[in-house]
N, C-alpha and C. Protein backbone atom coordinates (compact mmCIF):
# COMPACT_ATOMS: atom_id res chain seq x y z
N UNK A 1 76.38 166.00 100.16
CA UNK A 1 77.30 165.06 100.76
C UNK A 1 78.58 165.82 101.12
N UNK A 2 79.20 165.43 102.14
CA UNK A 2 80.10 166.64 102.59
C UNK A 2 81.64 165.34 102.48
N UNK A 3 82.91 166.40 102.39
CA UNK A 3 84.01 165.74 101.81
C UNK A 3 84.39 164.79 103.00
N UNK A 4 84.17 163.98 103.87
CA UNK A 4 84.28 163.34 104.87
C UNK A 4 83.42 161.79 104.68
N UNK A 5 82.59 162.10 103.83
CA UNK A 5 81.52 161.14 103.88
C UNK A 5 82.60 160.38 102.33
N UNK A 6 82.70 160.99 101.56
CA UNK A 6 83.27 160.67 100.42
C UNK A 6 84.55 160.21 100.24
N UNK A 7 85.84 160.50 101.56
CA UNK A 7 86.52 160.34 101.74
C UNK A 7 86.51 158.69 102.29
N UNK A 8 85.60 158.89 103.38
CA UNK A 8 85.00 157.17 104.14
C UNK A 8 84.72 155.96 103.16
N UNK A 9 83.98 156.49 101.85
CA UNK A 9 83.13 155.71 101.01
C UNK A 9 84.68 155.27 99.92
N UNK A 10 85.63 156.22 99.58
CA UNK A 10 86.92 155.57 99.14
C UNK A 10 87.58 155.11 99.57
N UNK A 11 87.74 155.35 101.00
CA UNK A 11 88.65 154.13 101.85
C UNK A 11 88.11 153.27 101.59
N UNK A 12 86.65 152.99 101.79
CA UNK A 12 85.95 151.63 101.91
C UNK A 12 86.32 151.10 100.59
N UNK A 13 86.16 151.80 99.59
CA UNK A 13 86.23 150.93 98.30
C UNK A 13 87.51 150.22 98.03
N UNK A 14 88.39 151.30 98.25
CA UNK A 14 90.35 150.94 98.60
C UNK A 14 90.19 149.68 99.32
N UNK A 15 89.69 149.70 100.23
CA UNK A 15 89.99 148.55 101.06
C UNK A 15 89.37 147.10 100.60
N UNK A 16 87.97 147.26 100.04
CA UNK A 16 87.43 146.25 99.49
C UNK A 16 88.08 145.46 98.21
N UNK A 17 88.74 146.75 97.42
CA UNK A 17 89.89 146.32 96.28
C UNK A 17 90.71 145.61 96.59
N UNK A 18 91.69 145.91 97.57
CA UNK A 18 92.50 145.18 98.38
C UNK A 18 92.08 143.71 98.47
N UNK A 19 91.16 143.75 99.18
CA UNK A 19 90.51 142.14 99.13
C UNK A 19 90.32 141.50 98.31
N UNK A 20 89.70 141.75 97.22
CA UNK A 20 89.37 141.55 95.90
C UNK A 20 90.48 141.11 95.39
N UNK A 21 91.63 141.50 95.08
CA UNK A 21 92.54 141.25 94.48
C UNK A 21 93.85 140.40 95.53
N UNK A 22 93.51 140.39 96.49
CA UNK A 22 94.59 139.19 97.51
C UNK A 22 93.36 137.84 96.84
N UNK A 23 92.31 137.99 96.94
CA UNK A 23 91.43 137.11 96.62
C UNK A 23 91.94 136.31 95.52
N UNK A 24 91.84 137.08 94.36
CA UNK A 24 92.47 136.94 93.13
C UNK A 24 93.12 136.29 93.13
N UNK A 25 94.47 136.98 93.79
CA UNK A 25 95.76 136.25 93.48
C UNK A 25 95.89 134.94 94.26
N UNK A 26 95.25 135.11 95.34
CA UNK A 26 95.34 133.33 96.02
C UNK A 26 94.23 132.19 95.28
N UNK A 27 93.25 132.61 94.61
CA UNK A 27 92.42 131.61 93.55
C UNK A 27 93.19 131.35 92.18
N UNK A 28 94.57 132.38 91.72
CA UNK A 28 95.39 132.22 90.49
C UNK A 28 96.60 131.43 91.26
N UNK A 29 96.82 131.43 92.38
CA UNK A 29 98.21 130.70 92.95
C UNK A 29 97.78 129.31 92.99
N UNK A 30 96.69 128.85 93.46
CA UNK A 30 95.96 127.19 93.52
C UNK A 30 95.82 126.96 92.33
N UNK A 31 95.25 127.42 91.31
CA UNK A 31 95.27 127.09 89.87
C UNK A 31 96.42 126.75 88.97
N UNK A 32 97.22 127.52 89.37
CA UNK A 32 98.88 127.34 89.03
C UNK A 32 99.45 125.71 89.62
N UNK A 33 99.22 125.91 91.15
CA UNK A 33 99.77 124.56 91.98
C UNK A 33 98.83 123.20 91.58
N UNK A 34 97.93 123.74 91.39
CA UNK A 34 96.82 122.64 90.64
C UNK A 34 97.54 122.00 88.77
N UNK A 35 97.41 122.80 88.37
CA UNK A 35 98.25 122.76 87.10
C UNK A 35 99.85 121.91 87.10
N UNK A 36 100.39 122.69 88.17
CA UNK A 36 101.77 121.92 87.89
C UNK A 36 101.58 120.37 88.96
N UNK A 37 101.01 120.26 89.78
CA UNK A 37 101.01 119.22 90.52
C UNK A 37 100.35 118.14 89.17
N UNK A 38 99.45 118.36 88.83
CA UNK A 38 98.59 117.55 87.60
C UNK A 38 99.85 117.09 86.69
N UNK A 39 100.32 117.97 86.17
CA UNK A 39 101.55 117.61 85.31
C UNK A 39 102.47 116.53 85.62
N UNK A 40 103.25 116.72 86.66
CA UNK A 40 103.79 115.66 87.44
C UNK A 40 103.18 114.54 87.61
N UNK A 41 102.02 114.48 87.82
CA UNK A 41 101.38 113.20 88.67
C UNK A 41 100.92 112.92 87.24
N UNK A 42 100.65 113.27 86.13
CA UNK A 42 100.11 112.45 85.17
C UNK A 42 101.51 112.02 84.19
N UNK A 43 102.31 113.11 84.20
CA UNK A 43 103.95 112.50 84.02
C UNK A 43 104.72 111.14 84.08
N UNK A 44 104.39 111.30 86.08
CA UNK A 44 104.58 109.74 87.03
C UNK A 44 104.07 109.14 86.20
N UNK A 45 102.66 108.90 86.26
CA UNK A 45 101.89 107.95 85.85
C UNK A 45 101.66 106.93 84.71
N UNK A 46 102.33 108.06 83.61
CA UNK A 46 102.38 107.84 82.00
C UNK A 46 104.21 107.26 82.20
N UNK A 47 104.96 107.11 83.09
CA UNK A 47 106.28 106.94 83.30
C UNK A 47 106.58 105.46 82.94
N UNK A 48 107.19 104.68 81.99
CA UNK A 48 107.38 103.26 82.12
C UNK A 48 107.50 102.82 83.25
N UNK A 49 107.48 101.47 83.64
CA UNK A 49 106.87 100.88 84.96
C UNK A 49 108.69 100.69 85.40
N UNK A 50 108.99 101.46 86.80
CA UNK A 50 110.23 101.62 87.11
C UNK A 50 110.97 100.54 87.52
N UNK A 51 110.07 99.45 87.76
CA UNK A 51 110.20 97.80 88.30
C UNK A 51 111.63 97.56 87.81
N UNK A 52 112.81 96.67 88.65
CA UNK A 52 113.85 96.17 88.13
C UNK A 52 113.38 95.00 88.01
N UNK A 53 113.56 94.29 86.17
CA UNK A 53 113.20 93.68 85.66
C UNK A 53 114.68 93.14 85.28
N UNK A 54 114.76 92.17 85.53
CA UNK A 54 115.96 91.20 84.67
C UNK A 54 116.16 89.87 84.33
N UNK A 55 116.37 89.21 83.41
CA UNK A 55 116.56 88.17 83.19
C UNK A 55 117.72 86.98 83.79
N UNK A 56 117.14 86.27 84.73
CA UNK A 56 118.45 85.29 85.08
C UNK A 56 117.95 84.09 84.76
N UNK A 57 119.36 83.04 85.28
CA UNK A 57 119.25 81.64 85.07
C UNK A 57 118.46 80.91 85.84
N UNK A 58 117.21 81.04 85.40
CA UNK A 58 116.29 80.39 86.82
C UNK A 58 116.36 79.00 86.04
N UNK A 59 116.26 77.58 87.13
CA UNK A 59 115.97 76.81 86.59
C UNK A 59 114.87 76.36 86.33
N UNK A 60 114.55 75.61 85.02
CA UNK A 60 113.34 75.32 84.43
C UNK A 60 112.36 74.38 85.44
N UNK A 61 112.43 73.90 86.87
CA UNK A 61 111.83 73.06 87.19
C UNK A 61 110.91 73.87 88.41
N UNK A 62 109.61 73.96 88.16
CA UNK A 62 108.73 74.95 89.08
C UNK A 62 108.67 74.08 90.38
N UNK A 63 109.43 73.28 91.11
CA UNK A 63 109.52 73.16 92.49
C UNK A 63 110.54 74.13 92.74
N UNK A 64 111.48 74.08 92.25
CA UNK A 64 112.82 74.97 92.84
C UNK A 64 112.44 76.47 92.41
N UNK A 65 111.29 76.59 92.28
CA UNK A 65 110.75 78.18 91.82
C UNK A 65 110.22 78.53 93.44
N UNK A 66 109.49 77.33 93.92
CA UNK A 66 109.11 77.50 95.37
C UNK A 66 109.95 77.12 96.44
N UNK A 67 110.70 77.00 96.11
CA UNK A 67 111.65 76.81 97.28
C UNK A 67 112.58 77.94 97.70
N UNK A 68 112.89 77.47 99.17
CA UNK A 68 112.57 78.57 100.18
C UNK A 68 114.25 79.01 99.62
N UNK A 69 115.24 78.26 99.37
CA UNK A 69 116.51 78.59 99.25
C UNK A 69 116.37 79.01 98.09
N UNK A 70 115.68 79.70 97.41
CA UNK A 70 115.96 79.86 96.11
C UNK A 70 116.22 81.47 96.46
N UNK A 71 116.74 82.82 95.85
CA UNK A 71 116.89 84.14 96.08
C UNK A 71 115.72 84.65 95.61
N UNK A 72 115.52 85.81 95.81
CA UNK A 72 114.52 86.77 95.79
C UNK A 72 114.41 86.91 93.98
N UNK A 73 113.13 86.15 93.63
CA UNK A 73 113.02 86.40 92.14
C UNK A 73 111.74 87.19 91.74
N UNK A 74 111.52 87.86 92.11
CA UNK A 74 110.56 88.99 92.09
C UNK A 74 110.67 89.55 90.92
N UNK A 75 109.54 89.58 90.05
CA UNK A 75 109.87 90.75 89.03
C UNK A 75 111.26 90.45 88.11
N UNK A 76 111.48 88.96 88.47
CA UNK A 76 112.55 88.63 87.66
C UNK A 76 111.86 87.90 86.37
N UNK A 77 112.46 87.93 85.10
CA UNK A 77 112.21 87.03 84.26
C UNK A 77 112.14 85.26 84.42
N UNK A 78 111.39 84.54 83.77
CA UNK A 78 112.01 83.09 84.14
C UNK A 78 111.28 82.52 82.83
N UNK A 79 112.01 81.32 82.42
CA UNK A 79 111.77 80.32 81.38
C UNK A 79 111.34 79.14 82.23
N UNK A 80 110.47 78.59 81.39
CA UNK A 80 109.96 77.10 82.40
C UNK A 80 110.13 76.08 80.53
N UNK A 81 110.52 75.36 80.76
CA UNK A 81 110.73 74.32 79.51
C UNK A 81 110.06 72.94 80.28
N UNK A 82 109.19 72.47 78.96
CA UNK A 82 108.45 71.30 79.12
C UNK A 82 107.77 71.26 80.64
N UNK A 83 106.81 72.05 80.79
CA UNK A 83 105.84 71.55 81.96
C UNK A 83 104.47 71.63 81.73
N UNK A 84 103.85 71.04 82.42
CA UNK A 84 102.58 70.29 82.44
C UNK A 84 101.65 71.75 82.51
N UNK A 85 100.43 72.08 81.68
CA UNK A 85 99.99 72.75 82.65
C UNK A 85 98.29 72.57 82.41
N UNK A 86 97.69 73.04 83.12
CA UNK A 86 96.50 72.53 83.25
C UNK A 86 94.80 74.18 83.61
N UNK A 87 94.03 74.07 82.70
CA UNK A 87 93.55 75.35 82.91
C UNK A 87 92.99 75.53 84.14
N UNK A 88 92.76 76.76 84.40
CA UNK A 88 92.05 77.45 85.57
C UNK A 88 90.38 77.88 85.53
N UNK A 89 90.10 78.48 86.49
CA UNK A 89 88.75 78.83 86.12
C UNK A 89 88.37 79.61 85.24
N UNK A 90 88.76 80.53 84.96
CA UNK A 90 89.24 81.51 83.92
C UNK A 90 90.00 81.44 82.52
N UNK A 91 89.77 82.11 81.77
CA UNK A 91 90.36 81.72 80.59
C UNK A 91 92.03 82.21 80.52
N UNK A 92 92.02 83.10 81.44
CA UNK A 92 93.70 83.28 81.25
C UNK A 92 94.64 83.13 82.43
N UNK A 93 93.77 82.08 83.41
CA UNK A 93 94.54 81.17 84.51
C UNK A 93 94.85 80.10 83.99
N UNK A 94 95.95 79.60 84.44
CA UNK A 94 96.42 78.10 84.62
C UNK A 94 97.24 77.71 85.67
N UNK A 95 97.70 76.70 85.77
CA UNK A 95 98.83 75.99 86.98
C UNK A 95 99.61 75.45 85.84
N UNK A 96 100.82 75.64 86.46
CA UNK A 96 101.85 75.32 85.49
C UNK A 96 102.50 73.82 86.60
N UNK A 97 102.56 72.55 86.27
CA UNK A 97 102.88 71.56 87.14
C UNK A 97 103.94 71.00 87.04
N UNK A 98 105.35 71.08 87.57
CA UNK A 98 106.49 70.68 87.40
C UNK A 98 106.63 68.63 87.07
N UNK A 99 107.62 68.26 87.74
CA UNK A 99 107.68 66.91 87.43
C UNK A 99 107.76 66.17 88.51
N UNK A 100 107.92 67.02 89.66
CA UNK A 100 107.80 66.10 90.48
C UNK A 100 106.18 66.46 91.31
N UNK A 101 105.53 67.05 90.56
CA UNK A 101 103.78 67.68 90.99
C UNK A 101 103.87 69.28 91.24
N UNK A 102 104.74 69.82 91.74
CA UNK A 102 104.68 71.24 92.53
C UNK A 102 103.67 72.04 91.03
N UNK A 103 102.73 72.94 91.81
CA UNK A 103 102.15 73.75 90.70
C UNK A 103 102.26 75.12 91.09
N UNK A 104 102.34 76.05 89.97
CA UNK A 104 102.66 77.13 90.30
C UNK A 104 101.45 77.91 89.34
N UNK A 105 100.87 78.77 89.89
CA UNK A 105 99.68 80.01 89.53
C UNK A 105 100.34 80.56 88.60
N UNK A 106 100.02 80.53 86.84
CA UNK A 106 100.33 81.41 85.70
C UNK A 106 99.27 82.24 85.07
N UNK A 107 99.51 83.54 84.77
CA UNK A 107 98.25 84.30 83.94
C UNK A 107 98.93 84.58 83.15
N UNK A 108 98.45 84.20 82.22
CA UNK A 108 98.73 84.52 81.11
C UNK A 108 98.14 85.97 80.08
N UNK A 109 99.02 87.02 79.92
CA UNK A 109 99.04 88.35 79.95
C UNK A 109 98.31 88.11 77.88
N UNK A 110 99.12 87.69 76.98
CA UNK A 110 99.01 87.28 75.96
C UNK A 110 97.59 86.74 75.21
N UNK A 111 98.05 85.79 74.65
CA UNK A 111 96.87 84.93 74.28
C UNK A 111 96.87 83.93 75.05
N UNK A 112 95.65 82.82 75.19
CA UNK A 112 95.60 81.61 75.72
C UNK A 112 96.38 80.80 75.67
N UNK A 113 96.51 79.59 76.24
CA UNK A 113 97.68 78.26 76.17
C UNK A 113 97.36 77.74 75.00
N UNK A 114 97.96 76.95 74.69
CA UNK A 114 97.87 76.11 73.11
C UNK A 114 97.46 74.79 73.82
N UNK A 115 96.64 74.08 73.35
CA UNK A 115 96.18 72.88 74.21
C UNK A 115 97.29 72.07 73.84
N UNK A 116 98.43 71.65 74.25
CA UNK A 116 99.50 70.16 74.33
C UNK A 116 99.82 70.03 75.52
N UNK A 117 100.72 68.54 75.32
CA UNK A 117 101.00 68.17 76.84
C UNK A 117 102.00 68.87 77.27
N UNK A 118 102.64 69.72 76.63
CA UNK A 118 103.75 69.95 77.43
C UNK A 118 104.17 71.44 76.86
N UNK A 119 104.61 72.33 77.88
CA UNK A 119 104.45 73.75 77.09
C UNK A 119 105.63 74.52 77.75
N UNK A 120 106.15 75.52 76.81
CA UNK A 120 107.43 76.07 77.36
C UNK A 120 106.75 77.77 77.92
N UNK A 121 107.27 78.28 78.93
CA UNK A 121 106.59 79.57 79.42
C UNK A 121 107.41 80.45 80.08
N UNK A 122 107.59 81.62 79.66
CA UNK A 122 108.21 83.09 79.63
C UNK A 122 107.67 83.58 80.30
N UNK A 123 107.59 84.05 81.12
CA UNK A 123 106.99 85.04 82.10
C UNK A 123 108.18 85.96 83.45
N UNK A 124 107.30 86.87 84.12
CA UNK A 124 108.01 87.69 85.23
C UNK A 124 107.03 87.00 86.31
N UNK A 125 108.06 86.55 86.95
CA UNK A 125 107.79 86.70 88.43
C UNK A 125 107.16 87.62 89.34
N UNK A 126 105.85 87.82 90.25
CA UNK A 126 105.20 88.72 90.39
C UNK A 126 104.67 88.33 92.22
N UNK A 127 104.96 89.18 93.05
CA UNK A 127 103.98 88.80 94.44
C UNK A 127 102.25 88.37 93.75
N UNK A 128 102.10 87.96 94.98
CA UNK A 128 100.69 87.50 94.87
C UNK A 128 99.44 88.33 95.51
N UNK A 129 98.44 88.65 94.76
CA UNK A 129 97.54 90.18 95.33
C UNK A 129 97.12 89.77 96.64
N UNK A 130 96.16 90.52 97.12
CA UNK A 130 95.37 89.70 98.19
C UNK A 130 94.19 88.38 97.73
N UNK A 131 94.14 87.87 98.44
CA UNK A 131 92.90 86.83 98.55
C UNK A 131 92.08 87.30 97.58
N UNK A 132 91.14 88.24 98.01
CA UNK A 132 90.13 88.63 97.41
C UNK A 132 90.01 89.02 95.88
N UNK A 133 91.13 89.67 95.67
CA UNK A 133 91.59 90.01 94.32
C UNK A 133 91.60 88.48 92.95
N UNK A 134 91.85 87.31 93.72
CA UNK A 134 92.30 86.24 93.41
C UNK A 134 90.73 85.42 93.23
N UNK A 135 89.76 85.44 94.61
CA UNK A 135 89.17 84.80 94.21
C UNK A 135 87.51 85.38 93.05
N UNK A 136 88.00 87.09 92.96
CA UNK A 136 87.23 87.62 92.29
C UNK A 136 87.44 87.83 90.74
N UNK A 137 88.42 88.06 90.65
CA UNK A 137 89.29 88.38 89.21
C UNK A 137 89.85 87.46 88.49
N UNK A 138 90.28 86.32 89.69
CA UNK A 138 90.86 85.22 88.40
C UNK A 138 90.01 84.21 88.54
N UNK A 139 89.02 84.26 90.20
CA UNK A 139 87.96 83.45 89.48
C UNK A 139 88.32 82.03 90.35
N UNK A 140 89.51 81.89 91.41
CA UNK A 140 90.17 80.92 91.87
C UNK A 140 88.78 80.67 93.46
N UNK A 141 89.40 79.50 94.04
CA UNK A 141 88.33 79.07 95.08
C UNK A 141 89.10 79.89 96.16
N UNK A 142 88.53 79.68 97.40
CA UNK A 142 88.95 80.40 98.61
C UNK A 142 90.75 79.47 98.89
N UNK A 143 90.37 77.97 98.51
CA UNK A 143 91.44 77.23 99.38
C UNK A 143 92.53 77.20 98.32
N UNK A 144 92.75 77.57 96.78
CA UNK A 144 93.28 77.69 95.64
C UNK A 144 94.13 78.74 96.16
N UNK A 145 93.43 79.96 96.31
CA UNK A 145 93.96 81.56 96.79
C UNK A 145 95.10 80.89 97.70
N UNK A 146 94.08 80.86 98.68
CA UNK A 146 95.54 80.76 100.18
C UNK A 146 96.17 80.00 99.99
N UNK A 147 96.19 78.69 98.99
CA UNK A 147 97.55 78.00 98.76
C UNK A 147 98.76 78.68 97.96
N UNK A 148 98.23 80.02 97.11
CA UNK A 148 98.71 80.46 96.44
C UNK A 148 99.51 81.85 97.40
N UNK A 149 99.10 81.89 97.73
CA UNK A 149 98.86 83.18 98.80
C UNK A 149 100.51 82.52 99.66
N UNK A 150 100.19 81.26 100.24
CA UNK A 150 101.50 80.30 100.79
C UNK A 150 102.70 80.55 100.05
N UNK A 151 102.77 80.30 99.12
CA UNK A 151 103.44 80.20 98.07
C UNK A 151 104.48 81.25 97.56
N UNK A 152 103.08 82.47 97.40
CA UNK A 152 103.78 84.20 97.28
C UNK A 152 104.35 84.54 96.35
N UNK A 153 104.05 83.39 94.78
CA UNK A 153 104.25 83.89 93.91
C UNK A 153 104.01 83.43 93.07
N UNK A 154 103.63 84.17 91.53
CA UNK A 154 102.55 83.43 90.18
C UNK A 154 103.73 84.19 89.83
N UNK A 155 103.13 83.89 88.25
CA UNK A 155 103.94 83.72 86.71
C UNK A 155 102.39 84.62 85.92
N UNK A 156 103.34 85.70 85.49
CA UNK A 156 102.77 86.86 84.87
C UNK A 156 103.36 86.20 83.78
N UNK A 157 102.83 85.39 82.52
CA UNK A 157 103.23 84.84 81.03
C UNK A 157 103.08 85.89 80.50
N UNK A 158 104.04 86.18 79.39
CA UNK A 158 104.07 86.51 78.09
C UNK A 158 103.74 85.74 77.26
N UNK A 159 104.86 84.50 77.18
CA UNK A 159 104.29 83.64 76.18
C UNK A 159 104.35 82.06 76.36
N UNK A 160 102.99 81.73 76.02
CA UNK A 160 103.20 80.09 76.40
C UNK A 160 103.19 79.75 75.30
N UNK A 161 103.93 78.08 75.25
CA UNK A 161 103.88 78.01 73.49
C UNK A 161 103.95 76.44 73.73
N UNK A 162 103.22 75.75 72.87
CA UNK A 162 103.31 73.75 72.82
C UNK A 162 105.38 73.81 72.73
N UNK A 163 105.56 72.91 73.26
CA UNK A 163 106.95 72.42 73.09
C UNK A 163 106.74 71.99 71.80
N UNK A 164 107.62 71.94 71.03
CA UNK A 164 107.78 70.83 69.62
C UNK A 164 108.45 69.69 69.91
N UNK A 165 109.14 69.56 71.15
CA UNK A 165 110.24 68.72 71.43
C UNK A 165 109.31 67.13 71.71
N UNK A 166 108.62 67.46 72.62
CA UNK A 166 107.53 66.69 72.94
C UNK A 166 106.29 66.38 71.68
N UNK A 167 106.22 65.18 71.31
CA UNK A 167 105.25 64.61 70.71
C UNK A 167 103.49 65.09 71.21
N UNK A 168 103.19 65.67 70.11
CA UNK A 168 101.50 66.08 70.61
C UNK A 168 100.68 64.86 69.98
N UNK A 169 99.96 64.99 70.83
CA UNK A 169 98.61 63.86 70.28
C UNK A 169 98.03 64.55 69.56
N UNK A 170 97.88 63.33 68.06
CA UNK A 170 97.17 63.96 66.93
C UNK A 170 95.95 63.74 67.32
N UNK A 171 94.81 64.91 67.06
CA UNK A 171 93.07 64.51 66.56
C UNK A 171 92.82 63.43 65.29
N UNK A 172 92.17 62.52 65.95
CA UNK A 172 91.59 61.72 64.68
C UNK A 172 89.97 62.60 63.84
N UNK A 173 91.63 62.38 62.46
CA UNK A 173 90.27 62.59 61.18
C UNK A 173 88.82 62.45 61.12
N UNK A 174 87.70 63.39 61.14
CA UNK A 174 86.34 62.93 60.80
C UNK A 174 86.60 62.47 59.55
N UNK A 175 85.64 61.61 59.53
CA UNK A 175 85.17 60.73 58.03
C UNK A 175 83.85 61.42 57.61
């Protein structure tokens, strides 16, 4: 083999190294950006829910919850004292029914309603999903949804609880 041939065969290898190792380093640079992007985004994710949440003076009567003059209560807290409410298809739907009829879509996040006539309820104010979401998940009819859908806004409960204020009907004793 003469020194020309050997000279050719180390360039070649030089050069293939070269490659090899840009290779390298651009499969260790994505792994890196892979790594720190992951971090972040599972960071975000694990992040308490950034929602401005606050408590105001809403009044207790769920017509004036739907009404159009009322301000933007989104994601706001609200108390409902003494209203009617009545179950849904689902075990953790209900309509919460004011006094003069207006009903308003509640899920209840918690435990179930307490069966009385009259129940006090804590909840955030929440938009309303799409249709589909509504009539698959909570289980509601097509014409339930889009009235709700009208509306543009349910009651995410924390906690529903029997009024005490209001007289419950006792169960009669078995004998």
């Amino acid at each position: 083999m003469d020194f020309a041939r050997i000279e050719q065969l180390r360039d070649e290898l030089l050069q293939n190294r070269r490659l090899a190792i840009t290779a390298g380093l651009v499969v260790v640079a994505f792994w890196i950006v892979t790594l720190v992007g992951g971090y972040f985004l599972v960071r975000h994710a694990l992040a308490p829910d950034n929602a401005n949440v606050r408590s105001v003076n809403t009044p207790t009567q769920v017509g004036l919850l739907l009404n159009d003059s009322m301000p933007d209560l989104i994601n706001h807290i609200v108390y409902f004292n003494d209203v009617k409410i009545e179950s849904g298809p689902s075990d953790d739907v209900y309509f919460a029914t004011g006094a003069k009829g207006a009903r308003v879509l509640v899920i209840a996040t918690g435990h179930n309603a307490p069966d009385a006539a009259a129940v006090d309820i804590q909840g955030t104010v929440r938009p309303v999903p799409p249709v589909t979401t509504m009539t698959k998940k909570w289980k509601l009819t097509k014409a339930e949804a889009q009235k709700i859908k009208e509306d543009g806004i349910y009651i995410e409960a924390e906690d529903i609880r029997a009024d005490r204020s209001v007289a419950q009907p006792r169960l009669a004793a078995k004998k």
